[in-house]
PDB file of N, CA and C in Angstrom:
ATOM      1  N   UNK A   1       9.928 -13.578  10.395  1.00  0.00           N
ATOM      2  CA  UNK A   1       9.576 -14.488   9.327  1.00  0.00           C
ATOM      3  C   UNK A   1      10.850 -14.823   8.542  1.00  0.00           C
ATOM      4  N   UNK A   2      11.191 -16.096   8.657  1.00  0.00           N
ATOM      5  CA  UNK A   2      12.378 -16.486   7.806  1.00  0.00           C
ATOM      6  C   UNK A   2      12.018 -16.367   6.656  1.00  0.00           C
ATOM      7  N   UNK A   3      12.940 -16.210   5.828  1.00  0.00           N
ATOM      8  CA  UNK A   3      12.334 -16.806   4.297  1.00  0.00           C
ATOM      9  C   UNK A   3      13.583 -17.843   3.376  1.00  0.00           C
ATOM     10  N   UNK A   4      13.093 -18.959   3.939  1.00  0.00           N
ATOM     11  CA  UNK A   4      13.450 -20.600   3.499  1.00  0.00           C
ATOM     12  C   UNK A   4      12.844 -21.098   2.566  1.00  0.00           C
ATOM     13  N   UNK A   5      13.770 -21.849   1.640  1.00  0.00           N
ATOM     14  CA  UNK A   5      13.339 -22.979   0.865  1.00  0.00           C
ATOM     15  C   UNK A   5      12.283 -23.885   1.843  1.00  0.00           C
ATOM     16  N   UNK A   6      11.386 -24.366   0.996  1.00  0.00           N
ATOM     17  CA  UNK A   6      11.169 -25.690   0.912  1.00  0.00           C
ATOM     18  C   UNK A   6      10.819 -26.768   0.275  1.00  0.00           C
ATOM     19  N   UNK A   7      10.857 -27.854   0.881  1.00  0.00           N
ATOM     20  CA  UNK A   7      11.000 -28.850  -0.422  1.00  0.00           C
ATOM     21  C   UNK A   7       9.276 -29.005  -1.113  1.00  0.00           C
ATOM     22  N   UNK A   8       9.457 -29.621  -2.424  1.00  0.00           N
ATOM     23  CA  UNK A   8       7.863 -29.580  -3.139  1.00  0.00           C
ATOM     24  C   UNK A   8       7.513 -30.879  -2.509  1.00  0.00           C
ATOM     25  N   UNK A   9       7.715 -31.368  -1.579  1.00  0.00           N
ATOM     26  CA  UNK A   9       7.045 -32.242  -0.759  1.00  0.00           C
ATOM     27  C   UNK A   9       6.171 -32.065   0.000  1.00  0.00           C
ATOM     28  N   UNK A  10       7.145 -31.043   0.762  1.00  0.00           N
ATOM     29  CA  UNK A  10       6.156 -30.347   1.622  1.00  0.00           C
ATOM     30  C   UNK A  10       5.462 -28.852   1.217  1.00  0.00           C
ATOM     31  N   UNK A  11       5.799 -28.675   0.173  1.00  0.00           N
ATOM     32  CA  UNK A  11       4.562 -27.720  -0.843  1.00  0.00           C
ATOM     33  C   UNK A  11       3.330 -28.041  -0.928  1.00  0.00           C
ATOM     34  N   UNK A  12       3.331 -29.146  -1.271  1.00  0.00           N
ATOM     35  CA  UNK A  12       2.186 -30.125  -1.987  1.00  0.00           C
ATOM     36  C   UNK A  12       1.583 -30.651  -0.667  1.00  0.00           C
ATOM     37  N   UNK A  13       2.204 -31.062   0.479  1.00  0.00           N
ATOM     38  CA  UNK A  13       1.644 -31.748   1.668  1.00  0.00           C
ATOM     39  C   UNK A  13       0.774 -30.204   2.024  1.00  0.00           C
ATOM     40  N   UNK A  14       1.422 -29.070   2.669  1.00  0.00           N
ATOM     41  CA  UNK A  14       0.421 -27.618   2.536  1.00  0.00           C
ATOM     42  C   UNK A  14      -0.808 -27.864   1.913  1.00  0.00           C
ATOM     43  N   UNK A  15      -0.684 -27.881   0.368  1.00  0.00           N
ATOM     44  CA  UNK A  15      -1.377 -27.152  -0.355  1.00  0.00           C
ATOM     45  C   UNK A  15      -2.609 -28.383  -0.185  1.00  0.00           C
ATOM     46  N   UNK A  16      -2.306 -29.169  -0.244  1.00  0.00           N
ATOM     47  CA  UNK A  16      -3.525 -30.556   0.284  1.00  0.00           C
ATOM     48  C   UNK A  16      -4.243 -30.321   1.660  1.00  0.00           C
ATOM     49  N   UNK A  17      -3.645 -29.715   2.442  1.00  0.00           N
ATOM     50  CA  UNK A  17      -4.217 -29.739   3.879  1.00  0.00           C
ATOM     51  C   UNK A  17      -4.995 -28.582   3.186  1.00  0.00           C
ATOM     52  N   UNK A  18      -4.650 -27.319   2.933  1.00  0.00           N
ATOM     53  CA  UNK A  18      -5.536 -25.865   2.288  1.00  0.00           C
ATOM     54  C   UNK A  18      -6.360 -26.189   1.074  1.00  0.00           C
ATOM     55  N   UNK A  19      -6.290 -27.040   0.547  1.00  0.00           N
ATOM     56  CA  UNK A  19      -7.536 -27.705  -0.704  1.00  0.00           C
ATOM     57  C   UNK A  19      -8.615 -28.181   0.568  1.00  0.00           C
ATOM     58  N   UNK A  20      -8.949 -28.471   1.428  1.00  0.00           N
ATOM     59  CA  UNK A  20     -10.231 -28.348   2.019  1.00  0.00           C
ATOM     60  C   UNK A  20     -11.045 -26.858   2.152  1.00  0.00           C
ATOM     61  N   UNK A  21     -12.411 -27.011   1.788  1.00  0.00           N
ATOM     62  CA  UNK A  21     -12.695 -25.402   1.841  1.00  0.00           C
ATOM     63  C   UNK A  21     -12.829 -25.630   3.086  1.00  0.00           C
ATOM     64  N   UNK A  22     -13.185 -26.029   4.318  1.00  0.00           N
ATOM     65  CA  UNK A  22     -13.055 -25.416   5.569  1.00  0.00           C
ATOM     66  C   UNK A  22     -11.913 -25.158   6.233  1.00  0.00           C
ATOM     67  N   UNK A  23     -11.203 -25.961   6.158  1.00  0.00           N
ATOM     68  CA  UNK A  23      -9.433 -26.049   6.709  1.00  0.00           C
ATOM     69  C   UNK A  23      -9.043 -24.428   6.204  1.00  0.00           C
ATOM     70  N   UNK A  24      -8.992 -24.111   4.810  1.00  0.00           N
ATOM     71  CA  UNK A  24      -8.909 -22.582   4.412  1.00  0.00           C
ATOM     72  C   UNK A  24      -9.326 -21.575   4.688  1.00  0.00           C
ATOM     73  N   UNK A  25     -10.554 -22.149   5.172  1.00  0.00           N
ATOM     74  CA  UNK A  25     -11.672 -20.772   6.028  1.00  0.00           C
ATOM     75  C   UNK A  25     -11.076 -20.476   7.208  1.00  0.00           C
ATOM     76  N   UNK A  26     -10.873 -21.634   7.501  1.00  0.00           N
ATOM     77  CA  UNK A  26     -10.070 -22.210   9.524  1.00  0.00           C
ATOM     78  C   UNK A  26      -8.892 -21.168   9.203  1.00  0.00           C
ATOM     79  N   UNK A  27      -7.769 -21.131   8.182  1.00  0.00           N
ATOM     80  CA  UNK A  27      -6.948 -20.965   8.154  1.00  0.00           C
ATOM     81  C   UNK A  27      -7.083 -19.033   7.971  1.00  0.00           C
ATOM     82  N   UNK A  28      -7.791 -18.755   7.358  1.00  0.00           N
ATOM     83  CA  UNK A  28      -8.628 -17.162   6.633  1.00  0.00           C
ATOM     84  C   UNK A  28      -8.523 -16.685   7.923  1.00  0.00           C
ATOM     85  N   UNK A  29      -9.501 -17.438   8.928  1.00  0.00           N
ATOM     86  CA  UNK A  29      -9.666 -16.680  10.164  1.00  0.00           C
ATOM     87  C   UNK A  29      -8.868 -16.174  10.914  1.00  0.00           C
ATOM     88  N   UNK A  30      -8.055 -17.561  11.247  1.00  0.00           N
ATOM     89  CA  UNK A  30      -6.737 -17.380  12.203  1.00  0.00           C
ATOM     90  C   UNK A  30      -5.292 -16.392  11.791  1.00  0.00           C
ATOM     91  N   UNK A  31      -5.711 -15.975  10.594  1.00  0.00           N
ATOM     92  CA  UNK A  31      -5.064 -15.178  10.181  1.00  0.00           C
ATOM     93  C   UNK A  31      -5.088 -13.879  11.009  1.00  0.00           C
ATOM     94  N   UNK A  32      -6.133 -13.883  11.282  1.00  0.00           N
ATOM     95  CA  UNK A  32      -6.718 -12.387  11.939  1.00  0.00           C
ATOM     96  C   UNK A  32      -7.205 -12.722  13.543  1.00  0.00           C
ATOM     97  N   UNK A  33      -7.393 -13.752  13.959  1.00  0.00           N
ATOM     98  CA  UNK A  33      -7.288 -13.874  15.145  1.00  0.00           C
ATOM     99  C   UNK A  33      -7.004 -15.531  15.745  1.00  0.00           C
ATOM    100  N   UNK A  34      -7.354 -15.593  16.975  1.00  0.00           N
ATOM    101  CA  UNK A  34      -7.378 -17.313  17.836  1.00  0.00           C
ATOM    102  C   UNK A  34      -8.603 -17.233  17.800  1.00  0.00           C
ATOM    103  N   UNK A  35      -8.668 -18.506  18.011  1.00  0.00           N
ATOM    104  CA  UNK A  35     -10.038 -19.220  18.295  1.00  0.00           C
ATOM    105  C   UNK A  35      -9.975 -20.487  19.201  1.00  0.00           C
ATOM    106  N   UNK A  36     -10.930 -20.588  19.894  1.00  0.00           N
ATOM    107  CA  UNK A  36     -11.494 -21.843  20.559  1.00  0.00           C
ATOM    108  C   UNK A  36     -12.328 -23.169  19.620  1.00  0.00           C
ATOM    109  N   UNK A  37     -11.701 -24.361  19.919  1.00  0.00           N
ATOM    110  CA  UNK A  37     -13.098 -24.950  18.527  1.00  0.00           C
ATOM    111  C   UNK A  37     -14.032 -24.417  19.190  1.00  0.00           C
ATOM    112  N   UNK A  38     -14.414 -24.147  20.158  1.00  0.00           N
ATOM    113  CA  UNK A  38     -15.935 -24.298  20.580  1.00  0.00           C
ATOM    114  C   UNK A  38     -16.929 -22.718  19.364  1.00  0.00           C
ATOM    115  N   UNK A  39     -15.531 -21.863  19.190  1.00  0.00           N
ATOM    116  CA  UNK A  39     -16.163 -20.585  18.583  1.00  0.00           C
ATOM    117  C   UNK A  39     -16.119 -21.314  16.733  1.00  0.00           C
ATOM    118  N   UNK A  40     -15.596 -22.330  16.128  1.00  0.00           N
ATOM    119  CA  UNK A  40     -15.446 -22.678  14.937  1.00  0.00           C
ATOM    120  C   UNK A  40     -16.849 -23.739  15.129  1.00  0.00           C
ATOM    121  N   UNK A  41     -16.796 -24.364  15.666  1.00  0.00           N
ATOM    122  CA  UNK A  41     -18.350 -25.255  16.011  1.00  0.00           C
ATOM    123  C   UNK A  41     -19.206 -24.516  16.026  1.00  0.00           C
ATOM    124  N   UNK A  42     -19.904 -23.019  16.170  1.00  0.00           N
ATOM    125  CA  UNK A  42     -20.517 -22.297  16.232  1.00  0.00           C
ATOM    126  C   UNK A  42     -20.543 -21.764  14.579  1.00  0.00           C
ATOM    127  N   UNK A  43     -19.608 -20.971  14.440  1.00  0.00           N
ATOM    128  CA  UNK A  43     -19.796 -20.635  12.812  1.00  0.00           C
ATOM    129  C   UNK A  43     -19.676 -21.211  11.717  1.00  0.00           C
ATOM    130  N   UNK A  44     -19.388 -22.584  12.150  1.00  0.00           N
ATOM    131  CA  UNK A  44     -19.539 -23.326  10.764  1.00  0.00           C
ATOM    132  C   UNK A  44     -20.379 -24.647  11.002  1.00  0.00           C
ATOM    133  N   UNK A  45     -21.116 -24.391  11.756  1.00  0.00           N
ATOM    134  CA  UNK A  45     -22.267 -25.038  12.182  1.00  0.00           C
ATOM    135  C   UNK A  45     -21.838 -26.804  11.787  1.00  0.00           C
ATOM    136  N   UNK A  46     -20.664 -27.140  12.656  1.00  0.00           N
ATOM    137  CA  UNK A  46     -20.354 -28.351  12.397  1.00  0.00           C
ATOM    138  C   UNK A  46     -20.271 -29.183  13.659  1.00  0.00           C
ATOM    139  N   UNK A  47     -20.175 -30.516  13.608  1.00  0.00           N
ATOM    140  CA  UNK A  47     -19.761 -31.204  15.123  1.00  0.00           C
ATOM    141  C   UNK A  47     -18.571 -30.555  15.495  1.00  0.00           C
ATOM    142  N   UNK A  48     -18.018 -30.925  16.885  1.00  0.00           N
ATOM    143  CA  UNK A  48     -16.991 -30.897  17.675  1.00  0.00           C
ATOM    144  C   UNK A  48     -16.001 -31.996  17.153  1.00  0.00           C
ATOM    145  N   UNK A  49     -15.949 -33.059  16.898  1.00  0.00           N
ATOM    146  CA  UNK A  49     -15.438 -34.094  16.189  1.00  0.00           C
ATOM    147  C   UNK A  49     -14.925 -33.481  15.368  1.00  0.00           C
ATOM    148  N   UNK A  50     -15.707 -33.213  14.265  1.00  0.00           N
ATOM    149  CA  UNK A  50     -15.184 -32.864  13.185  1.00  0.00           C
ATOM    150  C   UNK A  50     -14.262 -31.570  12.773  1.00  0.00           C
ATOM    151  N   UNK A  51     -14.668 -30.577  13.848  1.00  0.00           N
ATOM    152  CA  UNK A  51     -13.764 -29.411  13.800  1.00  0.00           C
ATOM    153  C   UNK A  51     -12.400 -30.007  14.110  1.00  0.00           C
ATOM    154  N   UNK A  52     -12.259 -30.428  15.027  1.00  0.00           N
ATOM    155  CA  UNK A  52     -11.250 -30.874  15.917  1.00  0.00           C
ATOM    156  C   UNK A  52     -10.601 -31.329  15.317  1.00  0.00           C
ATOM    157  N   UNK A  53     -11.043 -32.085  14.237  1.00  0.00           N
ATOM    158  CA  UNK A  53     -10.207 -33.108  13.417  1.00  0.00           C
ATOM    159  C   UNK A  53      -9.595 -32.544  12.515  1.00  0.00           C
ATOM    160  N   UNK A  54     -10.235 -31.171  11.475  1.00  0.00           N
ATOM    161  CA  UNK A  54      -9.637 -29.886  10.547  1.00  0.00           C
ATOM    162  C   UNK A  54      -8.411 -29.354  11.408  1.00  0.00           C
ATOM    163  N   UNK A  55      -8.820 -28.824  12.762  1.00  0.00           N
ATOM    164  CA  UNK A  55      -7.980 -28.452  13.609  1.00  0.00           C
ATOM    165  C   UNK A  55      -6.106 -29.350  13.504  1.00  0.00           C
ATOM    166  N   UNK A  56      -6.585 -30.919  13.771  1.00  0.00           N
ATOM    167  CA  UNK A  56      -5.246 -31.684  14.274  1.00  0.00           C
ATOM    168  C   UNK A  56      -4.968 -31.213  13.116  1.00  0.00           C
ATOM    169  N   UNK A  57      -5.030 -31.839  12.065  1.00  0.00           N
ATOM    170  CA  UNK A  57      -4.537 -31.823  10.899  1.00  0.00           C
ATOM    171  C   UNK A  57      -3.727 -30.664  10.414  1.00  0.00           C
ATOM    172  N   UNK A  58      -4.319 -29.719  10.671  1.00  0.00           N
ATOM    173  CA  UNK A  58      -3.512 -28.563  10.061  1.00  0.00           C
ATOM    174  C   UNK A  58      -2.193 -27.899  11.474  1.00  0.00           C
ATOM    175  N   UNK A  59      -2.524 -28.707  12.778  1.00  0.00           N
ATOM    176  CA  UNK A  59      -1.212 -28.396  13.454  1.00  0.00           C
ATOM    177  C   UNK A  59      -0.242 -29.599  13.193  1.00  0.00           C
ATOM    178  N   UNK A  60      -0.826 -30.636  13.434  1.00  0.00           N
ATOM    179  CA  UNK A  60      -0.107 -31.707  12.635  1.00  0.00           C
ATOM    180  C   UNK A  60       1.278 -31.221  11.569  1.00  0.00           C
ATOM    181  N   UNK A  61       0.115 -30.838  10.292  1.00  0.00           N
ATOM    182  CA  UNK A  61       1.380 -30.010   9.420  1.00  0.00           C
ATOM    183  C   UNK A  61       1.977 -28.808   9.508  1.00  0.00           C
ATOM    184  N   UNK A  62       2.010 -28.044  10.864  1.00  0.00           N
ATOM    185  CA  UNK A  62       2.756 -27.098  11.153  1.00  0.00           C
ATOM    186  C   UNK A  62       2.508 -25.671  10.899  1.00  0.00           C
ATOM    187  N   UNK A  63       1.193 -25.581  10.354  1.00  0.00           N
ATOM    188  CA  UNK A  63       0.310 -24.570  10.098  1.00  0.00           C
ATOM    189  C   UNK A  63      -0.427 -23.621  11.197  1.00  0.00           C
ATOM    190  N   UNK A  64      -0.532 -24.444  12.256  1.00  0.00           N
ATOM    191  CA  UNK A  64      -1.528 -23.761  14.018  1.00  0.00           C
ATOM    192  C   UNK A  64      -0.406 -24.157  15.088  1.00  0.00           C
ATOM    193  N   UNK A  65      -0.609 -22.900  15.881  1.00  0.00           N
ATOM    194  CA  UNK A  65      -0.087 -23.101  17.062  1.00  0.00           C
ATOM    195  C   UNK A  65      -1.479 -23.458  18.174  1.00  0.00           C
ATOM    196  N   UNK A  66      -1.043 -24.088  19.023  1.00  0.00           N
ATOM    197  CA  UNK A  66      -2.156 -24.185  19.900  1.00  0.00           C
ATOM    198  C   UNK A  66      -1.948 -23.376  21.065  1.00  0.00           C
ATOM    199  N   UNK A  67      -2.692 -23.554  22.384  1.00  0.00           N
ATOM    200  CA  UNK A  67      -2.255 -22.591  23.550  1.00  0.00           C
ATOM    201  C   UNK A  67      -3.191 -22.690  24.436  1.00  0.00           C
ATOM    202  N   UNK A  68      -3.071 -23.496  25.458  1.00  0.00           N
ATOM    203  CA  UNK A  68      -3.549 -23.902  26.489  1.00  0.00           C
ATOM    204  C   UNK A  68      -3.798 -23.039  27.346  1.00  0.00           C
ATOM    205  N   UNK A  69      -5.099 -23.435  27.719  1.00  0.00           N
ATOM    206  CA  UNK A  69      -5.741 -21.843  28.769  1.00  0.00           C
ATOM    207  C   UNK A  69      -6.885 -22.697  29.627  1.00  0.00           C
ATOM    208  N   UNK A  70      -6.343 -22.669  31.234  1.00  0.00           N
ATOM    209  CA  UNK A  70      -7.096 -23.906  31.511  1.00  0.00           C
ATOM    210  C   UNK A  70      -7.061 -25.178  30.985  1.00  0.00           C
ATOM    211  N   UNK A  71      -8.412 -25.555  30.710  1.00  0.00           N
ATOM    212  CA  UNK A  71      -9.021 -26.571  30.399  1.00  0.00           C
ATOM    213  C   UNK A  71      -9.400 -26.660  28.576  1.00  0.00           C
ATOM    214  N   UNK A  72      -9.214 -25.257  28.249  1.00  0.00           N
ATOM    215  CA  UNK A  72      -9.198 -24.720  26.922  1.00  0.00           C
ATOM    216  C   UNK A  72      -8.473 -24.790  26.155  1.00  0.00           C
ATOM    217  N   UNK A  73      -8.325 -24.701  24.913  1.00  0.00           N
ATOM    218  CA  UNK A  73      -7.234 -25.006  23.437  1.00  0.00           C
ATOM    219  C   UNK A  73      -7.863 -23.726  22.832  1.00  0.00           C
ATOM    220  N   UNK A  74      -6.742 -23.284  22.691  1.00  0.00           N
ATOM    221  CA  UNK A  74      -7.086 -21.863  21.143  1.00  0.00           C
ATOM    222  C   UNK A  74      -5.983 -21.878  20.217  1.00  0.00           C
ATOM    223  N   UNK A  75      -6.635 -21.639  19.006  1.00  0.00           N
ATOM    224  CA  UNK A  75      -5.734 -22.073  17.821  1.00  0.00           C
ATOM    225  C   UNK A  75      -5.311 -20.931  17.302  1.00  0.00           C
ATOM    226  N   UNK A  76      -3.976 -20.445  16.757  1.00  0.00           N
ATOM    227  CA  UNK A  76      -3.153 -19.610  16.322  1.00  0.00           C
ATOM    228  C   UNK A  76      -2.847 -19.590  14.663  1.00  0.00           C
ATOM    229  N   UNK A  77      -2.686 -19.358  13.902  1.00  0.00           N
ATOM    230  CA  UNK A  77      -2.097 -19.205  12.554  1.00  0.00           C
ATOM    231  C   UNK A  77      -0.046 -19.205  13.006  1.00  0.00           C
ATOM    232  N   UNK A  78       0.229 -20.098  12.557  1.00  0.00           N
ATOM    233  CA  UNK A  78       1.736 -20.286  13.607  1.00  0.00           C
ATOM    234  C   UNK A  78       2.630 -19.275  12.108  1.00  0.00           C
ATOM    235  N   UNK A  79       2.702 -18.175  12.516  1.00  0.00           N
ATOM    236  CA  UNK A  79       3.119 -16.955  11.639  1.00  0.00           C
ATOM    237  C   UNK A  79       4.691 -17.130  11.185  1.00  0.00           C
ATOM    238  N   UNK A  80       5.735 -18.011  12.351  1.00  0.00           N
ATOM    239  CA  UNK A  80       6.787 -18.387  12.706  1.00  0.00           C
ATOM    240  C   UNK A  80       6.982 -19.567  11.596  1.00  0.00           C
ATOM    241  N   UNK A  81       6.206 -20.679  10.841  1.00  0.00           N
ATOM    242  CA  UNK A  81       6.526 -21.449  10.300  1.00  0.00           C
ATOM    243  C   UNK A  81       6.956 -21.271   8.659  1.00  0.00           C
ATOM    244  N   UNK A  82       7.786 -21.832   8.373  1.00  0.00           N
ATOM    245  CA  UNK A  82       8.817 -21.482   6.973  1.00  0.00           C
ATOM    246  C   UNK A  82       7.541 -21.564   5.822  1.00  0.00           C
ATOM    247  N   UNK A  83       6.263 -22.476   6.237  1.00  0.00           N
ATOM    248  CA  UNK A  83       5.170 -22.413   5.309  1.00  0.00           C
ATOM    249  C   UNK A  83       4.417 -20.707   4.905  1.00  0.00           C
ATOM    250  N   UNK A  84       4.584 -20.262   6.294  1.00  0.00           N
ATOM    251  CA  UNK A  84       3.555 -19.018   6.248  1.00  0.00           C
ATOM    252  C   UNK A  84       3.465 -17.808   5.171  1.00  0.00           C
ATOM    253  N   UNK A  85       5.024 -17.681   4.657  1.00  0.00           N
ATOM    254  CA  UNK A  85       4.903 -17.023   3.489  1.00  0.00           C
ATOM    255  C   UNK A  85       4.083 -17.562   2.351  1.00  0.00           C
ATOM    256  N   UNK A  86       4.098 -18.396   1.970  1.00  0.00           N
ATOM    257  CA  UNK A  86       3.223 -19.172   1.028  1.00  0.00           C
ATOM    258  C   UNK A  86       1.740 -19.075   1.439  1.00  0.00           C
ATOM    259  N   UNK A  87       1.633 -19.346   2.843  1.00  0.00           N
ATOM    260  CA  UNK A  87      -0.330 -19.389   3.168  1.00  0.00           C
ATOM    261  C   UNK A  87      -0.232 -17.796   2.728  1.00  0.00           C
ATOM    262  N   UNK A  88       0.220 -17.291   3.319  1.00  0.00           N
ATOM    263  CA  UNK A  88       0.205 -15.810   3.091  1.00  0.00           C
ATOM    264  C   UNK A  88      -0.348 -15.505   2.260  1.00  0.00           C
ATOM    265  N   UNK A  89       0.469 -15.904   0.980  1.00  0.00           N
ATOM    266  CA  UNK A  89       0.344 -15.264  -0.329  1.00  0.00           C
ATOM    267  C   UNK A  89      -0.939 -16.092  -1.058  1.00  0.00           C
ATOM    268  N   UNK A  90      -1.345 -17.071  -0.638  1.00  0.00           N
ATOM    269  CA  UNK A  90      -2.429 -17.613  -0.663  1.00  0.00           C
ATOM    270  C   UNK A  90      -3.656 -16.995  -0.584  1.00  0.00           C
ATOM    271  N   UNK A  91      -3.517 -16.755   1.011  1.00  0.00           N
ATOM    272  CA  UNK A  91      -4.813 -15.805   1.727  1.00  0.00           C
ATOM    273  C   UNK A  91      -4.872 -14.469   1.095  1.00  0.00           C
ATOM    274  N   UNK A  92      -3.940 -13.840   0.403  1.00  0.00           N
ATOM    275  CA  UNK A  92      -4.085 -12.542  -0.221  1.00  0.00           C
ATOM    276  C   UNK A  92      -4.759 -13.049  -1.717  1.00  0.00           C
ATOM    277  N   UNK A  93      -5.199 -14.238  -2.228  1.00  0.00           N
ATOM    278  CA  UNK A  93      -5.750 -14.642  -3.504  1.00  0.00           C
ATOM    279  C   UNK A  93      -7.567 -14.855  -3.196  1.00  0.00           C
ATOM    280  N   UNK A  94      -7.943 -15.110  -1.660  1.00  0.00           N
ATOM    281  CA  UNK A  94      -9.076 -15.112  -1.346  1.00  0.00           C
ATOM    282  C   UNK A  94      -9.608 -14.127  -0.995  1.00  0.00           C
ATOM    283  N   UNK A  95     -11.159 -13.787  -0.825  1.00  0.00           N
ATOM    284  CA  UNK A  95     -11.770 -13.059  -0.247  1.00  0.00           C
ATOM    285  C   UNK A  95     -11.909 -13.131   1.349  1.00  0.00           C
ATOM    286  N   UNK A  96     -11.749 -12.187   2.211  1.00  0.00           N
ATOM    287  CA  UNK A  96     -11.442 -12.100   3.316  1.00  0.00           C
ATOM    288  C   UNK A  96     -12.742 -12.741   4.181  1.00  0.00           C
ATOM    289  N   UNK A  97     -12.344 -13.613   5.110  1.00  0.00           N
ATOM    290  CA  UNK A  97     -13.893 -14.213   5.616  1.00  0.00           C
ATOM    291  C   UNK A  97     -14.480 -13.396   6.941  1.00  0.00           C
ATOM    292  N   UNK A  98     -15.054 -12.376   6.114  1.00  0.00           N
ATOM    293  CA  UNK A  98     -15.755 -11.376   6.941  1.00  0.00           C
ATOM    294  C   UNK A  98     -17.297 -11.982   7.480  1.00  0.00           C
ATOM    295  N   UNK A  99     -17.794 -12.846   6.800  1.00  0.00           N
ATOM    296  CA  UNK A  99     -18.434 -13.285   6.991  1.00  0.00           C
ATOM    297  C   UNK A  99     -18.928 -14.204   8.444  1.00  0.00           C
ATOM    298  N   UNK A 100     -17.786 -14.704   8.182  1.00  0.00           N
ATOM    299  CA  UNK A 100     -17.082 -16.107   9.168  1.00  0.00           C
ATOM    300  C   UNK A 100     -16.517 -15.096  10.268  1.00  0.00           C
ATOM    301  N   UNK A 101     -15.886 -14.457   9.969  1.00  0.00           N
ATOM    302  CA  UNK A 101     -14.609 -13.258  11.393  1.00  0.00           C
ATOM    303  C   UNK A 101     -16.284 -12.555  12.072  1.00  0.00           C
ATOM    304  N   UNK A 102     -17.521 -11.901  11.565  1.00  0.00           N
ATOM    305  CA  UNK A 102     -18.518 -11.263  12.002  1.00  0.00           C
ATOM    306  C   UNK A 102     -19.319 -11.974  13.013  1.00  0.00           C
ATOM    307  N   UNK A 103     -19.437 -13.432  12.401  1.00  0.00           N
ATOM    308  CA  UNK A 103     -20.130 -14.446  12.750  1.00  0.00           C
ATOM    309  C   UNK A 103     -19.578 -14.929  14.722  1.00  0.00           C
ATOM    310  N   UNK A 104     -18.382 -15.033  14.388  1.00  0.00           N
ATOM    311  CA  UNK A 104     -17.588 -15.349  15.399  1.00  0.00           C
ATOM    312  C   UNK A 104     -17.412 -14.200  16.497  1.00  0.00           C
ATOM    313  N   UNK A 105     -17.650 -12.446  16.199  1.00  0.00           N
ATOM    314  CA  UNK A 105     -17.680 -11.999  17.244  1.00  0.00           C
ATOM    315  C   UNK A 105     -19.180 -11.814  17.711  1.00  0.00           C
ATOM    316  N   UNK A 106     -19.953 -11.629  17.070  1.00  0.00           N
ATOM    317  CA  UNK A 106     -21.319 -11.986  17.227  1.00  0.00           C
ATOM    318  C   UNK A 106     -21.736 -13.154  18.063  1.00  0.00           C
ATOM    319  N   UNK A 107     -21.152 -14.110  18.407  1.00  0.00           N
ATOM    320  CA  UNK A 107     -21.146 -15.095  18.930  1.00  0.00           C
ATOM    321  C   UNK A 107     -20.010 -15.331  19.779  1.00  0.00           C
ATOM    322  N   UNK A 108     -19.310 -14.058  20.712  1.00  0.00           N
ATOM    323  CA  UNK A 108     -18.617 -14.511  21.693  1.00  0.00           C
ATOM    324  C   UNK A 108     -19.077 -14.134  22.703  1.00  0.00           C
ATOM    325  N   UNK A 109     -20.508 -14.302  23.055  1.00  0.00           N
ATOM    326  CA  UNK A 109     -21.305 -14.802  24.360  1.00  0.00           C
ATOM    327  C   UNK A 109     -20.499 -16.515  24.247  1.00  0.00           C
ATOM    328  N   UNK A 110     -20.895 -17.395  23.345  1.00  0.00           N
ATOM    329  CA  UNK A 110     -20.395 -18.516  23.672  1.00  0.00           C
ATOM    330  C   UNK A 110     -19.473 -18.947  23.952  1.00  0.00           C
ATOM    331  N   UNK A 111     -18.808 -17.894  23.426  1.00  0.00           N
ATOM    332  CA  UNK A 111     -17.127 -18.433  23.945  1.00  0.00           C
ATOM    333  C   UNK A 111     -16.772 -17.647  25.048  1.00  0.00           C
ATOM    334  N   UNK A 112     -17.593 -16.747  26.106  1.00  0.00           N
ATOM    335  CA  UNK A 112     -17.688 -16.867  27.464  1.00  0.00           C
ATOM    336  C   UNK A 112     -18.578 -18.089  27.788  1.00  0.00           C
ATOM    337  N   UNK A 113     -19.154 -18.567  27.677  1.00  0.00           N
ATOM    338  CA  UNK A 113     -19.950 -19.777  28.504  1.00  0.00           C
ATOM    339  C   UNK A 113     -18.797 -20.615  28.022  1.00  0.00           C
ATOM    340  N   UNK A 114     -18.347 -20.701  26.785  1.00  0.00           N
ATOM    341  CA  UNK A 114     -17.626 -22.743  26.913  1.00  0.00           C
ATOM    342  C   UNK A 114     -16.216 -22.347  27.114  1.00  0.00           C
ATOM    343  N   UNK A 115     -15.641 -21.412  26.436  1.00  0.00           N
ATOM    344  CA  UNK A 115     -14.320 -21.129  27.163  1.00  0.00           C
ATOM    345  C   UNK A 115     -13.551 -20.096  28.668  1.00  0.00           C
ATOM    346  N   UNK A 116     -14.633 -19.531  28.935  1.00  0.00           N
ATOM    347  CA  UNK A 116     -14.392 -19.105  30.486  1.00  0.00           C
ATOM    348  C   UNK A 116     -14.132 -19.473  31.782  1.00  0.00           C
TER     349      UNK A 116
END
């Protein structure tokens, strides 16, 4: 983990992508593990569209790594980016989404059927 300046441009560009409460949840999770959308479409009981779209956005701004497996995409918390100290210290201001992290292993029957 480097620890770099950065500019309040891209402070503020962050902190806008993490002002969505799901993008933050997205972000809570991946803290602690990958995911498939197909396992975020499941616990946050949303379209595929629309995950997908929380998803670009936050690799877009340099926040997710992705990682191709097959035919599959799984999303990373990109730990490597000069932002991550900041999400960091972020995610240590929330409550941990145990909720959401329970939900998701409870439900990786599905992510053997859609990502296997």
């Amino acid at each position: 983990m480097i620890n770099t300046r950065i500019s309040i441009e891209d402070v503020s560009d962050v902190l806008k992508l993490l002002s969505d409460k799901t993008r933050l949840s997205i972000v809570a999770v991946l803290d602690h593990q990958e995911c498939c959308v197909c396992e975020f479409v499941e616990a946050f009981d949303m379209s595929q569209p629309s995950i997908s779209q929380h998803l670009r956005k936050l690799k877009v701004g340099g926040i997710l790594n992705e990682t191709k497996k097959g035919q599959w995409v799984y999303y990373s918390l990109n730990k490597e980016s000069a932002y991550y100290p900041m999400i960091h210290n972020i995610l240590k201001q929330i409550p941990v989404q145990t909720d959401l992290i329970e939900k998701l292993i409870k439900n990786s029957p599905v992510r053997q059927k859609c990502c296997e």
